[in-house]
C-alpha atoms as a PDB file:
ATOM      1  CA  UNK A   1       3.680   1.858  49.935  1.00  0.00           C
ATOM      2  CA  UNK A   2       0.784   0.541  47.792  1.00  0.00           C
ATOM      3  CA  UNK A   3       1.977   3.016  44.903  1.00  0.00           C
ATOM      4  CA  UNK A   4       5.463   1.284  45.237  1.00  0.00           C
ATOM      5  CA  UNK A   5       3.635  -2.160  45.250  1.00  0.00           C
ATOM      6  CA  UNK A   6       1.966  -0.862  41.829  1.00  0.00           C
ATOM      7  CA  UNK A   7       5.045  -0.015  40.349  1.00  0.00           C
ATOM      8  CA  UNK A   8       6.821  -3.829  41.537  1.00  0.00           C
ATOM      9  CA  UNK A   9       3.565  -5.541  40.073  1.00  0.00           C
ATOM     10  CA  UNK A  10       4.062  -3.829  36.544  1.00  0.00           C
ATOM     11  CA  UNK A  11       7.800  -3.853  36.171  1.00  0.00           C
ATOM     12  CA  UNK A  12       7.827  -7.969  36.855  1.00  0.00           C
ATOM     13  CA  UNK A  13       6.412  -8.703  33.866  1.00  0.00           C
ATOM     14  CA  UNK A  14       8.394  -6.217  32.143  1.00  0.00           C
ATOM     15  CA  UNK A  15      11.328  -7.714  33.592  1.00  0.00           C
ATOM     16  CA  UNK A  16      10.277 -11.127  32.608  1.00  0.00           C
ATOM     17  CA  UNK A  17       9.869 -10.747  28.919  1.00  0.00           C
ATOM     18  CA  UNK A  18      13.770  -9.006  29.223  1.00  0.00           C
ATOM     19  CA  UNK A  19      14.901 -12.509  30.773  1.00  0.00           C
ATOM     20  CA  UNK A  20      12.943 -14.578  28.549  1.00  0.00           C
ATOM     21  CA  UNK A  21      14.957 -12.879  25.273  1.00  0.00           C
ATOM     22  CA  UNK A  22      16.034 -15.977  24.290  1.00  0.00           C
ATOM     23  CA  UNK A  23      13.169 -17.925  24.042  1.00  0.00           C
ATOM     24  CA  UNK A  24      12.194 -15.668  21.345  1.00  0.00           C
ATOM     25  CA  UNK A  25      10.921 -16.323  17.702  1.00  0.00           C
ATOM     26  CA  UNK A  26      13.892 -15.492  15.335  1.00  0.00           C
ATOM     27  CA  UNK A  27      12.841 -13.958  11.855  1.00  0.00           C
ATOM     28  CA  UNK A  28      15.196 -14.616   9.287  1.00  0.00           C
ATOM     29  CA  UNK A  29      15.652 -12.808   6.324  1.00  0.00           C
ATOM     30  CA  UNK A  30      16.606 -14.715   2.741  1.00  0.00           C
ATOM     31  CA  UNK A  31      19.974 -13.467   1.847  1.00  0.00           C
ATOM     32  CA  UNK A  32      20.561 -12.160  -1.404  1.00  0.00           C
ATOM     33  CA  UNK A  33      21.457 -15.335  -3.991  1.00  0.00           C
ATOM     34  CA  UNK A  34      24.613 -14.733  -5.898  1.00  0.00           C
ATOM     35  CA  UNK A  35      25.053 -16.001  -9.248  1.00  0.00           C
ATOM     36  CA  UNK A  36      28.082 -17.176 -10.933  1.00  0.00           C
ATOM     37  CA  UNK A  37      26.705 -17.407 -14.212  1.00  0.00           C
ATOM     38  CA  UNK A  38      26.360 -14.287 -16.814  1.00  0.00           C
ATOM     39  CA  UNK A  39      25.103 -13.748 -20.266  1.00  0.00           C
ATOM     40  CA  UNK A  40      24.047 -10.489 -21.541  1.00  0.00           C
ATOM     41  CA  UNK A  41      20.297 -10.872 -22.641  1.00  0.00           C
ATOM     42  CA  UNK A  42      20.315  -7.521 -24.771  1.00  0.00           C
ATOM     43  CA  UNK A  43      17.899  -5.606 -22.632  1.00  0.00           C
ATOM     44  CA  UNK A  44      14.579  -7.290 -23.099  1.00  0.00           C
ATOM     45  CA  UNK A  45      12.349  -7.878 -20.355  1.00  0.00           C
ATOM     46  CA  UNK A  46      11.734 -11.288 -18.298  1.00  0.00           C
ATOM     47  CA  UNK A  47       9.303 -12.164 -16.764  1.00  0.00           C
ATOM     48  CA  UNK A  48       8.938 -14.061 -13.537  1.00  0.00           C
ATOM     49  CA  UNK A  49       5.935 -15.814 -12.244  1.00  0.00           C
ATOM     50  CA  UNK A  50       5.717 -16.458  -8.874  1.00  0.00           C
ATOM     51  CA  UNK A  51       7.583 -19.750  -7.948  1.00  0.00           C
ATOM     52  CA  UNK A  52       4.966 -23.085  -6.976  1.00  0.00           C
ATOM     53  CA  UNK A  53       6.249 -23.871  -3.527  1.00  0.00           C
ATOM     54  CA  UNK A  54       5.199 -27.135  -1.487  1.00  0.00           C
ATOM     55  CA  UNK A  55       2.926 -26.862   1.227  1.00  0.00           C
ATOM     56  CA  UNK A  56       5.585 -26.832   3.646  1.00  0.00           C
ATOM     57  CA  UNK A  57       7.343 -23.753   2.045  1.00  0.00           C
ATOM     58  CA  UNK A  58       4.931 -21.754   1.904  1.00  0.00           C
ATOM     59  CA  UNK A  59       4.312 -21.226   5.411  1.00  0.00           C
ATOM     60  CA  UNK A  60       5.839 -18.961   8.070  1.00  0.00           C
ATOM     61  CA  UNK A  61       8.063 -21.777   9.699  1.00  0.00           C
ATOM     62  CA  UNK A  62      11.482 -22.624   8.557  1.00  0.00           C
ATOM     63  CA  UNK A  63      10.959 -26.295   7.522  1.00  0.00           C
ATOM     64  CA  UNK A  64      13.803 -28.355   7.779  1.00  0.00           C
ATOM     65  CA  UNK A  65      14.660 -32.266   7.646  1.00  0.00           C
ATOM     66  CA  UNK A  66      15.252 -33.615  11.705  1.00  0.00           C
ATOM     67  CA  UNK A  67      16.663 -36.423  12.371  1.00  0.00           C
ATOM     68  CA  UNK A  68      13.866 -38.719  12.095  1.00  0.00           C
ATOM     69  CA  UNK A  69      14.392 -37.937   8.699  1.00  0.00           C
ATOM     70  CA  UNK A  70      10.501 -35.947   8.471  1.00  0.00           C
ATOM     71  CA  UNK A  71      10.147 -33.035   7.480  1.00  0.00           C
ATOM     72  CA  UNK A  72       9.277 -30.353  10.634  1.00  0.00           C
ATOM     73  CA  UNK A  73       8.519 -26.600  10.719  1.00  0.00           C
ATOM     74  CA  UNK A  74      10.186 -24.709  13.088  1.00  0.00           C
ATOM     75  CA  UNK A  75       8.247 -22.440  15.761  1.00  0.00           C
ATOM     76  CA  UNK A  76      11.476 -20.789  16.818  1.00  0.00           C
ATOM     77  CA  UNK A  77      12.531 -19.564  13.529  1.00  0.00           C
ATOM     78  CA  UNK A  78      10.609 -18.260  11.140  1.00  0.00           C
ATOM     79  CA  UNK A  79      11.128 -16.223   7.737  1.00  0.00           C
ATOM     80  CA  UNK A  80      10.610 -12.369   7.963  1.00  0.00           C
ATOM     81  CA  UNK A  81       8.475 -12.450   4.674  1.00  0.00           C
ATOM     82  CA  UNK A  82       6.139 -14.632   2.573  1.00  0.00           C
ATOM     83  CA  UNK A  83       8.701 -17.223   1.647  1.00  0.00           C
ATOM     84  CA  UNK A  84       6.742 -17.747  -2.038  1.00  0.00           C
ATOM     85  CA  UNK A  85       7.280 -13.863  -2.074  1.00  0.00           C
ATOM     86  CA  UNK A  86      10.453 -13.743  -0.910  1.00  0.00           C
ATOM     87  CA  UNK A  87      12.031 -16.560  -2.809  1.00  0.00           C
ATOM     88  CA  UNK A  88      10.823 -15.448  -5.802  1.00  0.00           C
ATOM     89  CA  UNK A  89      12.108 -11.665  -5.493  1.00  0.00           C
ATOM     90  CA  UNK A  90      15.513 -13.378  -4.695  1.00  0.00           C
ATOM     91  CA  UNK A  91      15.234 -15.182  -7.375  1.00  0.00           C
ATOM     92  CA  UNK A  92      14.450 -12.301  -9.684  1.00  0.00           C
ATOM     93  CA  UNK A  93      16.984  -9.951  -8.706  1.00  0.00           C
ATOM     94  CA  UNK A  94      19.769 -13.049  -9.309  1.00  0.00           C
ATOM     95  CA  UNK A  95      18.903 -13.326 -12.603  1.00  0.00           C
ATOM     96  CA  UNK A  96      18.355  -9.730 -12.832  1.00  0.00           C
ATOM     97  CA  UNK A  97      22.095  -9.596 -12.014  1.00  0.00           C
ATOM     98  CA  UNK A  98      23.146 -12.646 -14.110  1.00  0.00           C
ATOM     99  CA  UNK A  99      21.122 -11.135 -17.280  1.00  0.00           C
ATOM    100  CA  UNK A 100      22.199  -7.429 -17.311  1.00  0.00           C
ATOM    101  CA  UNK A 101      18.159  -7.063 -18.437  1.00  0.00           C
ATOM    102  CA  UNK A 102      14.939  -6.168 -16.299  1.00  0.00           C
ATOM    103  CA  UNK A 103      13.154  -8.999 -14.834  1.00  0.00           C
ATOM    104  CA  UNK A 104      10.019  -8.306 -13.606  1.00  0.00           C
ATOM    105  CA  UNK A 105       7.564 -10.835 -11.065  1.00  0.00           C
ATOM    106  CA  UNK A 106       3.953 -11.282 -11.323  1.00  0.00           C
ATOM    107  CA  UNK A 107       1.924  -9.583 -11.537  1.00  0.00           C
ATOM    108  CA  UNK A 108       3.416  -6.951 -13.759  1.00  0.00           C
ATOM    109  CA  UNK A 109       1.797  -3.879 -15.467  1.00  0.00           C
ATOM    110  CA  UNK A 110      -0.244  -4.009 -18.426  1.00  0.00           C
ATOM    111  CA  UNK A 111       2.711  -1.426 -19.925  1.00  0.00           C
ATOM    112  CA  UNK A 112       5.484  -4.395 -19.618  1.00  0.00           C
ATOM    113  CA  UNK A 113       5.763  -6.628 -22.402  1.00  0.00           C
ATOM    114  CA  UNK A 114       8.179  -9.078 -21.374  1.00  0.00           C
ATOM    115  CA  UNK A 115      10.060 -11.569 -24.318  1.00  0.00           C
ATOM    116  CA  UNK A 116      10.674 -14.295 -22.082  1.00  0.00           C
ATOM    117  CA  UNK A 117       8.261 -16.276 -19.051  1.00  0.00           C
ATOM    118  CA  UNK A 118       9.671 -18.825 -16.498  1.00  0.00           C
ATOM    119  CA  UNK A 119       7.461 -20.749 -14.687  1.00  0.00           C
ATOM    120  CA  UNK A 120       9.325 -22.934 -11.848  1.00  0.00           C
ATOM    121  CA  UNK A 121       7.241 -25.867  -9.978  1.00  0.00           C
ATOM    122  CA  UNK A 122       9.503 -26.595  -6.779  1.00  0.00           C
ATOM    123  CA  UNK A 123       9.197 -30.472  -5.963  1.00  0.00           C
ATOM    124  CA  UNK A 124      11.424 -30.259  -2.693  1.00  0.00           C
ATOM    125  CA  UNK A 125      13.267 -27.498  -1.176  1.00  0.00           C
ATOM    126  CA  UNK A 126      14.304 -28.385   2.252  1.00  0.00           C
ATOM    127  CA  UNK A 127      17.497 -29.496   4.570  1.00  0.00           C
ATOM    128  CA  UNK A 128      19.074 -30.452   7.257  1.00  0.00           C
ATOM    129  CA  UNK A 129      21.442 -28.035   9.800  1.00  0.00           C
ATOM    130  CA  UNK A 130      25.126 -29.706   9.178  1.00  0.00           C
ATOM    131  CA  UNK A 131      23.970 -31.792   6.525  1.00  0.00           C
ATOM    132  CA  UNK A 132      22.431 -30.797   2.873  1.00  0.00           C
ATOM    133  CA  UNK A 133      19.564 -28.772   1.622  1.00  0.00           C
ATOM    134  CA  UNK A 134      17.618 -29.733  -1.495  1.00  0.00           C
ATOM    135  CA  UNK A 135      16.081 -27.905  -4.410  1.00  0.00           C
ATOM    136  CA  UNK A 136      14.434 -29.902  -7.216  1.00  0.00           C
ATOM    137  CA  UNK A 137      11.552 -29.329  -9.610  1.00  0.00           C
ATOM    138  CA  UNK A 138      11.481 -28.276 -13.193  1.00  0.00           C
ATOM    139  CA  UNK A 139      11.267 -24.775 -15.074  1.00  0.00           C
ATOM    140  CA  UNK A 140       9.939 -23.667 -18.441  1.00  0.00           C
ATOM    141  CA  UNK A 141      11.197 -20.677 -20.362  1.00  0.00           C
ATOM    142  CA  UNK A 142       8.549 -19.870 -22.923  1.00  0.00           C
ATOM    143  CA  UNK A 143       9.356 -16.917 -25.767  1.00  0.00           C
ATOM    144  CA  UNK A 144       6.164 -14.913 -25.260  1.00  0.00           C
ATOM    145  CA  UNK A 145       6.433 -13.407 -29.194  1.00  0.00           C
ATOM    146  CA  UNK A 146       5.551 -16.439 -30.325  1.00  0.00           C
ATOM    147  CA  UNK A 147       4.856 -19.232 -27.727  1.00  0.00           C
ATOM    148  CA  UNK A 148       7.224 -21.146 -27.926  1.00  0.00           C
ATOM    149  CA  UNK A 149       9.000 -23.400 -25.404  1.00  0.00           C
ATOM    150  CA  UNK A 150      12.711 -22.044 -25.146  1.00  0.00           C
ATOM    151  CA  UNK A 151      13.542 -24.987 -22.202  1.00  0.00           C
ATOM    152  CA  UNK A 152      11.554 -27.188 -20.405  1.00  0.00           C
ATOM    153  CA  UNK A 153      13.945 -29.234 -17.758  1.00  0.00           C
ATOM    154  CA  UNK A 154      14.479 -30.473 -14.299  1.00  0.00           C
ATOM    155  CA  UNK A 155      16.556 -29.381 -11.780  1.00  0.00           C
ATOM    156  CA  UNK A 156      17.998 -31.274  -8.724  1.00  0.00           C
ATOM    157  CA  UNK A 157      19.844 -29.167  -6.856  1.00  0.00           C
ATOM    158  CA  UNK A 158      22.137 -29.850  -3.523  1.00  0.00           C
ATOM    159  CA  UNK A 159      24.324 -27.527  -1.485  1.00  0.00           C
ATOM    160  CA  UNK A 160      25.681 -27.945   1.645  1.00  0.00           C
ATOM    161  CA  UNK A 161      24.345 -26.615   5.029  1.00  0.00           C
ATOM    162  CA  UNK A 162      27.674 -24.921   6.745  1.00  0.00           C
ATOM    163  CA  UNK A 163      26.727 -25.625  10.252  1.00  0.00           C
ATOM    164  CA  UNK A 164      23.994 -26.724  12.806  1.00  0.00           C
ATOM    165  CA  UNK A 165      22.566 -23.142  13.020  1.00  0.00           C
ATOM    166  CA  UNK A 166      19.118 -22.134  11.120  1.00  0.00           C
ATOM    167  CA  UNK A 167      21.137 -19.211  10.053  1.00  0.00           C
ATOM    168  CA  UNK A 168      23.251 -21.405   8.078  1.00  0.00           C
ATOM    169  CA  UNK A 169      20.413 -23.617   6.822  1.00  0.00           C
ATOM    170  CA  UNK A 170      18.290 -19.968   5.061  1.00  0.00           C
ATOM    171  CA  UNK A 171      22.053 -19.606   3.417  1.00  0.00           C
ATOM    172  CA  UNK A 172      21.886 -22.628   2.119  1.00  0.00           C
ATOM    173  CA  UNK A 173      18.751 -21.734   0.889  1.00  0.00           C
ATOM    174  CA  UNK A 174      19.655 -18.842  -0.748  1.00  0.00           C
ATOM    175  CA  UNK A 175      22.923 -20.584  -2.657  1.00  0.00           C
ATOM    176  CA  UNK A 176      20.235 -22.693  -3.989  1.00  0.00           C
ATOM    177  CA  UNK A 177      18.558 -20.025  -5.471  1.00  0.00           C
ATOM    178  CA  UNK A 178      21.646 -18.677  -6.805  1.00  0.00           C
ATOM    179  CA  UNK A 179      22.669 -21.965  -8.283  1.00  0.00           C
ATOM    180  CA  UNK A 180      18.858 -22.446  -9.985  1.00  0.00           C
ATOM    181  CA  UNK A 181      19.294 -18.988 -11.664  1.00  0.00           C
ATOM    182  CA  UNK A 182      22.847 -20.096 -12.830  1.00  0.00           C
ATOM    183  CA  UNK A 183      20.687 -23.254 -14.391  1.00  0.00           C
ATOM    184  CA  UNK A 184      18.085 -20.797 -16.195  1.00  0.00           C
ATOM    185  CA  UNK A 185      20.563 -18.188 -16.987  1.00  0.00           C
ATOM    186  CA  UNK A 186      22.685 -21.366 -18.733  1.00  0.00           C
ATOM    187  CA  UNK A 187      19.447 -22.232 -20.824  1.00  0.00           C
ATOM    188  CA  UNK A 188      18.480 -18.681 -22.182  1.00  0.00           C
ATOM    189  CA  UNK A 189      21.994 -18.614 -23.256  1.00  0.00           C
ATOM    190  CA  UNK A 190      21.923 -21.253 -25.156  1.00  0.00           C
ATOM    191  CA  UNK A 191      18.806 -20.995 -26.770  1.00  0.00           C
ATOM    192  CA  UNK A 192      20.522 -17.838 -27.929  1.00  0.00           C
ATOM    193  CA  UNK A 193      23.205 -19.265 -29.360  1.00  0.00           C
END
C-alpha cells in the first residue's frame, strides 16, 4: 500500500506537466528567406558582418507590436537560436542564393579574403500578428581591394503578417530578410554595371 502511494505521489506530477502541454514555451525557428532577386557575382567572396540588432531583437523573446501600440517580448514564444545569429545566417545564405558566390559571416578565417563587406545597422524590426512587420535601417557595401564605398543606403521595409499566430509573425520576419537581400543584391549589381 505505501509502495503504491509512492508510485501515485511521483506519477502526479508527471501527469501534470503532460496536461499542462499547452502552457508551454514555443521555440520558433527563422525560416529560410527566399530571394527573388539574382545576379551572378562571378565567384568572389562576401563577406557578412554580423547584423546590429535593437535591444529588443536581440533577446530570446519574440518582440512584437500589441495593441497598445508598445513594443512587448513574448514569454510564450521564443526563437530557437540567437536571433543576431540567426538572422544573420538567414541572411547570408539568401544572398548566398541570390549571388551564385560564397558569402561568409563574421568572424571568418584568416585564409578568406572576401571582395565585398556589408555592414547592416537595423533601426526597427518588429510587427504586429494580422497587421505588418517592419524592417528599416541602412547597409554599406564597401569593396575591401580598395576601400571603397560600393552603396551606402536606407532601407524601410514592410511586409504583411498573414495571420494572428506568432508563427505567421517569424514568417514575416523572414520575407523581410528575403526582401533586404533582394535590396543589397540590387546594389552590388549595379555597382557592377
Amino acid at each position: 500500500m505505501r509502495r503504491a502511494l509512492l508510485l501515485l505521489a511521483l506519477a502526479l506530477p508527471l501527469a501534470a506537466c503532460a496536461t499542462g502541454a499547452a502552457d508551454e514555451t514555443r521555440y520558433h525557428l527563422l525560416p529560410k528567406p527566399t530571394p527573388a532577386q539574382r545576379v551572378v557575382f562571378g565567384g568572389e567572396t562576401v563577406a557578412l558582418r554580423e547584423l546590429d540588432l535593437p535591444l529588443y531583437v536581440r533577446g530570446a523573446e519574440v518582440a512584437f507590436v500589441d495593441a497598445t501600440g508598445a513594443v512587448s517580448l513574448s514569454e510564450g514564444n521564443r526563437w530557437a537560436d540567437e536571433p543576431p545569429r540567426a538572422m544573420t545566417r538567414a541572411l547570408a545564405g539568401s544572398l548566398r542564393d541570390s549571388l551564385d558566390t560564397p558569402v561568409v559571416v563574421e568572424p571568418w578565417g584568416r585564409a578568406v579574403e572576401p571582395t565585398l563587406r556589408i555592414d547592416i545597422v537595423v533601426d526597427r524590426f518588429v510587427g504586429a500578428a494580422g497587421g505588418a512587420l517592419t524592417l528599416s535601417g541602412d547597409f554599406q557595401i564597401i569593396r575591401l581591394d580598395d576601400r571603397r564605398t560600393v552603396s551606402a543606403q536606407g532601407f524601410d521595409i514592410d511586409v504583411p503578417v498573414a495571420g494572428e499566430t506568432f508563427d505567421a509573425l517569424v514568417a514575416a520576419h523572414s520575407a523581410a530578410l528575403a526582401r533586404l537581400s533582394d535590396e543589397i543584391v540590387v546594389a552590388i549589381r549595379d555597382d557592377a554595371v
